[in-house]
C-alpha atoms as a PDB file:
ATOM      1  CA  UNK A   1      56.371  10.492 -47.308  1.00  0.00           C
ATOM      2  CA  UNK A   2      59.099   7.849 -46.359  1.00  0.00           C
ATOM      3  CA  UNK A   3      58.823   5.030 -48.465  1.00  0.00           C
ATOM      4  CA  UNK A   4      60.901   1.864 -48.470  1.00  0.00           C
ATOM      5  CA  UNK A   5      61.778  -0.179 -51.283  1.00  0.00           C
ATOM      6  CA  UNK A   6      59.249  -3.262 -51.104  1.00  0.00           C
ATOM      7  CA  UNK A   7      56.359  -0.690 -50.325  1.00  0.00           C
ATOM      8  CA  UNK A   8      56.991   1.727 -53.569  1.00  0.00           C
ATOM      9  CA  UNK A   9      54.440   1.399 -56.171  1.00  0.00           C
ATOM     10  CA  UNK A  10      55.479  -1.132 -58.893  1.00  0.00           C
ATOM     11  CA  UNK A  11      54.986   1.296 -61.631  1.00  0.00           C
ATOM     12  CA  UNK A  12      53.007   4.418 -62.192  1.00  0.00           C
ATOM     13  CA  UNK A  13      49.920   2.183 -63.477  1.00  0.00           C
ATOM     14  CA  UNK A  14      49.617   0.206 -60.444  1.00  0.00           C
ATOM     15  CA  UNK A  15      48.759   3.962 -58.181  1.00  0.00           C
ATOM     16  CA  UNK A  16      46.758   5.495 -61.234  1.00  0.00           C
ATOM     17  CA  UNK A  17      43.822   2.019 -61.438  1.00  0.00           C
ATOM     18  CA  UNK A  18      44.079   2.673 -57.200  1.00  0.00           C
ATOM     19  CA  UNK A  19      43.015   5.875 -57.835  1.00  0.00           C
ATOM     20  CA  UNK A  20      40.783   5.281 -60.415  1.00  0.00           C
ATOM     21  CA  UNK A  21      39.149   2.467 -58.330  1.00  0.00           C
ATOM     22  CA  UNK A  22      36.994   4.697 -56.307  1.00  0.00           C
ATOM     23  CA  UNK A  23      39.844   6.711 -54.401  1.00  0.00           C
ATOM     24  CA  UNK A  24      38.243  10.052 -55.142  1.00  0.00           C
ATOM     25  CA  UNK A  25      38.829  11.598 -51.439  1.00  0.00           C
ATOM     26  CA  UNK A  26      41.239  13.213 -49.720  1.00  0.00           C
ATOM     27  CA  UNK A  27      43.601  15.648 -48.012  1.00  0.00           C
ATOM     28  CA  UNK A  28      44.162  19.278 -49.282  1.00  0.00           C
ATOM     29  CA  UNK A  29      47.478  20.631 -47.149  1.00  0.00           C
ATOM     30  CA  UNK A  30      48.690  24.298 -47.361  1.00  0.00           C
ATOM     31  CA  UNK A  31      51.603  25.853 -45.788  1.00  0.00           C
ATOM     32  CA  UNK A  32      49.843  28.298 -44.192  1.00  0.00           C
ATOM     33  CA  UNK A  33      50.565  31.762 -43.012  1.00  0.00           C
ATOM     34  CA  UNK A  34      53.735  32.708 -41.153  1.00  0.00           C
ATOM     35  CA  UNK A  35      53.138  31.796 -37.674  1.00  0.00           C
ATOM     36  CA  UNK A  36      50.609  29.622 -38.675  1.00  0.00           C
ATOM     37  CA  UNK A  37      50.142  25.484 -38.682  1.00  0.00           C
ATOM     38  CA  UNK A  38      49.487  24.262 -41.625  1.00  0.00           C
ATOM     39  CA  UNK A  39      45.835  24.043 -43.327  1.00  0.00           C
ATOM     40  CA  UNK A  40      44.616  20.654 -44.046  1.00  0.00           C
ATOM     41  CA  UNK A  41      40.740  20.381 -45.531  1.00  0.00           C
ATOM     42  CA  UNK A  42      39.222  16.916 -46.084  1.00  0.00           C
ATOM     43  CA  UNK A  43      37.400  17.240 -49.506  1.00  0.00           C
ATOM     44  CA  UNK A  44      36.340  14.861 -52.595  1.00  0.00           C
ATOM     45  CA  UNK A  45      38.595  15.449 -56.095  1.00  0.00           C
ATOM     46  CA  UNK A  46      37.972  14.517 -60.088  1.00  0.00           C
ATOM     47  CA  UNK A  47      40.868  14.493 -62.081  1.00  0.00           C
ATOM     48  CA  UNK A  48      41.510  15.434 -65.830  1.00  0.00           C
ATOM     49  CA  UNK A  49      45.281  15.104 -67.728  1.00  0.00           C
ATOM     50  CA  UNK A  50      48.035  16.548 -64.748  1.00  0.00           C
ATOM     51  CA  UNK A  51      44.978  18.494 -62.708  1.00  0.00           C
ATOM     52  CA  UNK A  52      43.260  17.552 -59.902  1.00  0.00           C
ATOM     53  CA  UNK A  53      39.875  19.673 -59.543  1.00  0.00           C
ATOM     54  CA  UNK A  54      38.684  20.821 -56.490  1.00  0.00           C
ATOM     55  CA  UNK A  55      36.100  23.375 -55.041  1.00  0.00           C
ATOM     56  CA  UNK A  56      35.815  24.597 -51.775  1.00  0.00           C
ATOM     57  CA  UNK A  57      33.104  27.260 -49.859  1.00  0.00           C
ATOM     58  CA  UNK A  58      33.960  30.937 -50.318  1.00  0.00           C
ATOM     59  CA  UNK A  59      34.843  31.330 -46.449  1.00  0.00           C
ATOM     60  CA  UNK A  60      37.240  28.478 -45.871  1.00  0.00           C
ATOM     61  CA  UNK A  61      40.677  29.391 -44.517  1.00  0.00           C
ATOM     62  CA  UNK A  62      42.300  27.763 -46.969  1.00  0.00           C
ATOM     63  CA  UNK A  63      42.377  30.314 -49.513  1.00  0.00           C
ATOM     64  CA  UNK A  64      44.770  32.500 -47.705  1.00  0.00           C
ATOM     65  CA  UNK A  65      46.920  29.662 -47.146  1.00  0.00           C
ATOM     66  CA  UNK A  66      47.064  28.817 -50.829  1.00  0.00           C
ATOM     67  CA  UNK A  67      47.235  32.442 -51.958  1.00  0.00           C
ATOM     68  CA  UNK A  68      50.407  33.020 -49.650  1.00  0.00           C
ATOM     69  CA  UNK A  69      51.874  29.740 -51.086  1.00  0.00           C
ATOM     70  CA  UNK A  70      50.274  27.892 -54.114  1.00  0.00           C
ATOM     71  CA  UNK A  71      53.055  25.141 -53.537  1.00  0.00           C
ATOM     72  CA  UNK A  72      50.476  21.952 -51.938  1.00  0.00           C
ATOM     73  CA  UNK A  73      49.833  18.543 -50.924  1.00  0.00           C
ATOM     74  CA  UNK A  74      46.567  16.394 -51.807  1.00  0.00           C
ATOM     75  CA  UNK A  75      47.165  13.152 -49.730  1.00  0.00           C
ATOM     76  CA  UNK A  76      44.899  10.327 -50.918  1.00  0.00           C
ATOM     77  CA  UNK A  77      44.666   6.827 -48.436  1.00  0.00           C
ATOM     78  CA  UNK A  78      42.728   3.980 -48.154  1.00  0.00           C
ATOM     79  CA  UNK A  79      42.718   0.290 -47.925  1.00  0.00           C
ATOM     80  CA  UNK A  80      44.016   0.647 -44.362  1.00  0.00           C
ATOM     81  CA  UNK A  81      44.205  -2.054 -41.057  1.00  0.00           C
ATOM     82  CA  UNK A  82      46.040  -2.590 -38.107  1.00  0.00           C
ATOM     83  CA  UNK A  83      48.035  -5.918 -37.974  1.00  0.00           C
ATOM     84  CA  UNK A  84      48.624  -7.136 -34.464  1.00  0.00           C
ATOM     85  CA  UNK A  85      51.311  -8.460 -33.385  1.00  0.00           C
ATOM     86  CA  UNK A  86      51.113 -12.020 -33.247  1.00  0.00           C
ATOM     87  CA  UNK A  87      50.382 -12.329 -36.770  1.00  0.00           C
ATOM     88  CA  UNK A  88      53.754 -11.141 -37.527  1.00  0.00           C
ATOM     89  CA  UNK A  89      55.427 -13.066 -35.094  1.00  0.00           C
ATOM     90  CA  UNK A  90      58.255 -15.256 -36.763  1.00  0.00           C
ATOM     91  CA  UNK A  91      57.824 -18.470 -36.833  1.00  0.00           C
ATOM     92  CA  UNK A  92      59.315 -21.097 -34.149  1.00  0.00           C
ATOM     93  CA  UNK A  93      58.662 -17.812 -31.545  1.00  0.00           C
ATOM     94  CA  UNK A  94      56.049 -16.644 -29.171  1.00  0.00           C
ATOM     95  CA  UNK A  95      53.560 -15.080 -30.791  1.00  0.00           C
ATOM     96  CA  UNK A  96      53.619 -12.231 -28.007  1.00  0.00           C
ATOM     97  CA  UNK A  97      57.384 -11.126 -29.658  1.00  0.00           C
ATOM     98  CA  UNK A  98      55.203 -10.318 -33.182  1.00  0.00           C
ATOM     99  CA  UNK A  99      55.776  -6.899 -33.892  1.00  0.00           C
ATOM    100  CA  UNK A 100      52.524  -4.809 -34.662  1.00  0.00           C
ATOM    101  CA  UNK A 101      52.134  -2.532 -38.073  1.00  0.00           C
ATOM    102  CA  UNK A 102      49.858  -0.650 -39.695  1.00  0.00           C
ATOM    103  CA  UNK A 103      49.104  -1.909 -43.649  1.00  0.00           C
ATOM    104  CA  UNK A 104      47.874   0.759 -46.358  1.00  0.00           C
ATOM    105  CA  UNK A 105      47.989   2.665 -49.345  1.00  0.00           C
ATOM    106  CA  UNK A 106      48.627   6.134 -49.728  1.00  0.00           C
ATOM    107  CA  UNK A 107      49.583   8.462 -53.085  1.00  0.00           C
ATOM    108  CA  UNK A 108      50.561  11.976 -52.226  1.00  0.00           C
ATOM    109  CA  UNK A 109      50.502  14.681 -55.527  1.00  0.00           C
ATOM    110  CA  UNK A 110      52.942  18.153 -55.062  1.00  0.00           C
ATOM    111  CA  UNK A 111      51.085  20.168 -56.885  1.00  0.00           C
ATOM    112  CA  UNK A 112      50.829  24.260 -57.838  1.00  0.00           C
ATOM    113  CA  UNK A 113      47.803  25.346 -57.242  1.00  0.00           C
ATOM    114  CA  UNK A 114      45.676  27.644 -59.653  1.00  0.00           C
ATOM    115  CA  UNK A 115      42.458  29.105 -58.101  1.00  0.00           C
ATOM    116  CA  UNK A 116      39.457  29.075 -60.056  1.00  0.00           C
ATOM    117  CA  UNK A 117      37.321  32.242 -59.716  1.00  0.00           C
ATOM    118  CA  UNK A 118      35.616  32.846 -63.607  1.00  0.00           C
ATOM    119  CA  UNK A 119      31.936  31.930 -63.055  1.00  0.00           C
ATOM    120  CA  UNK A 120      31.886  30.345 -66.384  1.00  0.00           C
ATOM    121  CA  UNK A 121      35.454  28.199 -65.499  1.00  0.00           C
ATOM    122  CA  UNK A 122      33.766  27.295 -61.887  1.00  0.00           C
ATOM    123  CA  UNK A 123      30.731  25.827 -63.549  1.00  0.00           C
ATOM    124  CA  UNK A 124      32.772  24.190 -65.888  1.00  0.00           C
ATOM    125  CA  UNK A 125      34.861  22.893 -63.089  1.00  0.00           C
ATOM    126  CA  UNK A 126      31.637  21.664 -61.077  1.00  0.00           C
ATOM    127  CA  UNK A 127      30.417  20.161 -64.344  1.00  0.00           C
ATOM    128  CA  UNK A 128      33.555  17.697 -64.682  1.00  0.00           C
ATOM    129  CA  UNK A 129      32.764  16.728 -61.293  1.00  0.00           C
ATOM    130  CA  UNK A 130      29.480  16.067 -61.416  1.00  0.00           C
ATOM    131  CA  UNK A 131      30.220  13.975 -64.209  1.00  0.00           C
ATOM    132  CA  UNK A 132      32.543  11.611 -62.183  1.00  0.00           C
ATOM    133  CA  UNK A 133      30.159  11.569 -59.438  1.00  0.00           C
ATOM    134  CA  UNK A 134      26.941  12.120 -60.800  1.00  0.00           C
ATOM    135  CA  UNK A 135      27.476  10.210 -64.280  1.00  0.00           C
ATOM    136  CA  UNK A 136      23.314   9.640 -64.927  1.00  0.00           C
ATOM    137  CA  UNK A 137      23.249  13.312 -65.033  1.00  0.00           C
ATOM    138  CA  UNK A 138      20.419  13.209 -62.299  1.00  0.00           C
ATOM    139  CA  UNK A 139      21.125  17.001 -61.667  1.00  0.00           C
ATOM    140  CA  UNK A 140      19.961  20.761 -62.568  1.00  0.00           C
ATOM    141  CA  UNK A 141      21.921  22.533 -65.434  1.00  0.00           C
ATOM    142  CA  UNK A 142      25.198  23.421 -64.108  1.00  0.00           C
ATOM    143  CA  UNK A 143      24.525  27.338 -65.558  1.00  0.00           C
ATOM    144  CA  UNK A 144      25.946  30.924 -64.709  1.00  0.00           C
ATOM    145  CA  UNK A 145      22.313  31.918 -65.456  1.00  0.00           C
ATOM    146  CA  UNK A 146      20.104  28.896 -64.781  1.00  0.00           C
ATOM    147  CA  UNK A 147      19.346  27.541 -61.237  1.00  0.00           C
ATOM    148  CA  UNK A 148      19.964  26.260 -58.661  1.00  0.00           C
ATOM    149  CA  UNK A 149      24.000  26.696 -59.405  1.00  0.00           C
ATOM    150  CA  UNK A 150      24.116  29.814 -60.778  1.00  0.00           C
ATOM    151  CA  UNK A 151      22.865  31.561 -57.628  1.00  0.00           C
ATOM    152  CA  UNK A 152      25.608  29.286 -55.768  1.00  0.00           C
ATOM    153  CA  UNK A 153      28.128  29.980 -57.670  1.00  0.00           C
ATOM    154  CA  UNK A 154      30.100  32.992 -56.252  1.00  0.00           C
ATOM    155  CA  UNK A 155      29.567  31.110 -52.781  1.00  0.00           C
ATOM    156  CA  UNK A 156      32.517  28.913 -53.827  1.00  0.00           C
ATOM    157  CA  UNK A 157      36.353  29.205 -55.298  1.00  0.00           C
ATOM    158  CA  UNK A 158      37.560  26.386 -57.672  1.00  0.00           C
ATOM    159  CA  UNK A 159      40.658  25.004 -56.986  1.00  0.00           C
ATOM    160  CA  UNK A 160      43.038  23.047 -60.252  1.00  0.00           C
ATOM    161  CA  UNK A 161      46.143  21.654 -58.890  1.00  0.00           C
ATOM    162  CA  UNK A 162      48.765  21.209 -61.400  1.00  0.00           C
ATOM    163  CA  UNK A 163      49.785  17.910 -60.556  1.00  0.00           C
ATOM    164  CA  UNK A 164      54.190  18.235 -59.955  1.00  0.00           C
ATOM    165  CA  UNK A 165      55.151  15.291 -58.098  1.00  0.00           C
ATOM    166  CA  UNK A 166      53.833  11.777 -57.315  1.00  0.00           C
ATOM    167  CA  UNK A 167      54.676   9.122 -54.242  1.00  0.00           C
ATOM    168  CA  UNK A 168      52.779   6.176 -53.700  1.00  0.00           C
ATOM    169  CA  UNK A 169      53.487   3.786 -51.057  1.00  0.00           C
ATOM    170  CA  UNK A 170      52.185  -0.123 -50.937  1.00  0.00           C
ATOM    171  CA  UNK A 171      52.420  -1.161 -47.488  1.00  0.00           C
ATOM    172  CA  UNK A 172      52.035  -4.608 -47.360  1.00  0.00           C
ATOM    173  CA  UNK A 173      54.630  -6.385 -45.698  1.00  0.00           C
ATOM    174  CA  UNK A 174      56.211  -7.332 -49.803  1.00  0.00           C
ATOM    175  CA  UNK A 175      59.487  -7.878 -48.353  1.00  0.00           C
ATOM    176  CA  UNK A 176      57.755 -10.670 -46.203  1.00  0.00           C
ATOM    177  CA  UNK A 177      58.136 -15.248 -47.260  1.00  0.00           C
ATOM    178  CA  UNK A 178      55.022 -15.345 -49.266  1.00  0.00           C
ATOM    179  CA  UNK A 179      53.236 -17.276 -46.540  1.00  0.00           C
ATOM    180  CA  UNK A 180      53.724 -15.082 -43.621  1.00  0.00           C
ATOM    181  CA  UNK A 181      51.606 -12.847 -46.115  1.00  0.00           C
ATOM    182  CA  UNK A 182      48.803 -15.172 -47.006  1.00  0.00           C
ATOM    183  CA  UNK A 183      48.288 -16.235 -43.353  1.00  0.00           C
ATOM    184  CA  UNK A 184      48.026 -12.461 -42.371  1.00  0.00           C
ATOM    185  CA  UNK A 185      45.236 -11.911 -45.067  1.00  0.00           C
ATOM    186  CA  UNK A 186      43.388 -14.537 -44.171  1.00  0.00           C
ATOM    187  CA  UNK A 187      43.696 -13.131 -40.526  1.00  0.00           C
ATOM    188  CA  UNK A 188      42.445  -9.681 -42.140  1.00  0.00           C
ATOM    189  CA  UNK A 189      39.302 -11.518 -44.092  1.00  0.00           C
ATOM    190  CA  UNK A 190      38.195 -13.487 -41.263  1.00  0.00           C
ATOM    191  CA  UNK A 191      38.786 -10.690 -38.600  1.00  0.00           C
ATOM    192  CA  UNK A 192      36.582  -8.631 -41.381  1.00  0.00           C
ATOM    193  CA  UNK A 193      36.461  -5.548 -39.558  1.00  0.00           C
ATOM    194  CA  UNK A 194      36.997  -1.649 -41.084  1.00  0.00           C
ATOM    195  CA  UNK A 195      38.555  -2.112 -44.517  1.00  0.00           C
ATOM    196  CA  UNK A 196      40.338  -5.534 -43.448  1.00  0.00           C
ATOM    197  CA  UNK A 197      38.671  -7.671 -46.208  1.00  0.00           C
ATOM    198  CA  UNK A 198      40.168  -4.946 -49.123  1.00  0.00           C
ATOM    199  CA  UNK A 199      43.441  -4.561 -47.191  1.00  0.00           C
ATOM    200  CA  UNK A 200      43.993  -8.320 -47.606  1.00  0.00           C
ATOM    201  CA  UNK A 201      42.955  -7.974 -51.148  1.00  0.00           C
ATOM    202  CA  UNK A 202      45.499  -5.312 -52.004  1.00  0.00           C
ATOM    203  CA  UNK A 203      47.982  -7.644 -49.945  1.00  0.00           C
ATOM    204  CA  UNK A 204      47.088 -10.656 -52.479  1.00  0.00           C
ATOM    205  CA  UNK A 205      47.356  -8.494 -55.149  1.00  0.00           C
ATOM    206  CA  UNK A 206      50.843  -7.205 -54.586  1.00  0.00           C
ATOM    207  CA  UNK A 207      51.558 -11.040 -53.872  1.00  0.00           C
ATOM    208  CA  UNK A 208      50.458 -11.997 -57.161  1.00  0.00           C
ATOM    209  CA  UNK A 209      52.478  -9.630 -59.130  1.00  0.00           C
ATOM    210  CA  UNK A 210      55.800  -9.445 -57.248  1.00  0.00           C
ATOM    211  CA  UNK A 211      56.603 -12.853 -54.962  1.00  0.00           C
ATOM    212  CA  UNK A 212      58.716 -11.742 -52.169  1.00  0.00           C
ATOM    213  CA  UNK A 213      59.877  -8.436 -52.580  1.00  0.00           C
ATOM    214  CA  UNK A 214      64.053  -8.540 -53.401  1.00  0.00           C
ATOM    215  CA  UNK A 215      66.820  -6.332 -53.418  1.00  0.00           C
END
């Protein structure tokens, strides 16, 4: 993932509370076979120290993917809008010369991927995620022998990816004057379409913290 300087995260706490903040879906990609495109499978993800957890149906072609190379991406994104161009336009021009972008985050893990087929360690997996998503525990007994699970059970693999690498990227115009950057979130919050009102909140955030991004 290209990155530039103003866009990088501003330390590795500012990507882990985006994460934690209900950014709990994403992009599994495998290398693939020889010959092959890559394999790419939307799914949800729960974390625990340097792991992300992940399950996926018995049949899905990713498993040969990841069993001919364990080496993968999970690509997480959010927080995403289009900015037109005359928003961007520098002042004392025509607003047709503005430049269009695209503003979001994104935090890509390289990780080595361990597959999960022990029915005990699968419902143990499942279990830590229904935690994160299910945390009243408003669900059956996540059992080997008890149902409904255990009878599901060998219909799935687990998947822990031993979390290598990490690149976030900010993209929020940072290396923009501070009011060029306020104007376009107020654009974004009274446009209010998509994810434009938590765009311009990520873009006030960043604001906040660093200014106007420097060398």
């Amino acid at each position: 993932m290209f990155i530039q300087p103003w866009d990088a995260a501003l330390d590795e706490a500012e990507w882990q509370t985006w994460i934690a903040d209900g950014h709990d879906f994403g992009i599994l990609s495998a290398n693939g076979l020889p010959d092959q495109a890559p394999v790419a499978v939307p799914t949800h993800f729960t974390s625990d120290p340097g792991h992300l957890l992940i399950h996926l149906a018995r049949p899905n072609p990713a498993w040969k993917a990841i069993e001919n190379d364990p080496n993968v991406l999970f690509t997480v994104f959010g927080d995403y809008a289009f900015v037109p161009g005359p928003w961007r336009a520098k002042p004392g021009t025509p607003p047709t010369d503005g430049v269009p972008t695209s503003y979001y985050t994104a935090v890509q893990f390289t990780c080595h991927a361990h597959i999960v087929d022990d029915p005990q360690a699968k419902a143990e997996l499942l279990s830590r995620q229904m935690a994160h998503f299910q945390p009243d525990g408003d669900h059956a007994p996540i059992a080997v022998d008890r149902p409904p699970y255990g009878r599901m059970l060998p219909g799935i693999r687990g998947l822990r990816l031993e979390v290598t690498d990490v690149q976030a990227k900010f993209k929020y115009d940072d290396h923009k004057p501070a009011e060029h950057r306020t104007a376009v979130a107020d654009h974004l919050t009274e446009r209010g379409h998509g994810l434009d009102v938590p765009t311009a909140r990520q873009q006030l955030r960043r604001l906040d913290r660093t200014g106007t991004w420097k060398p």
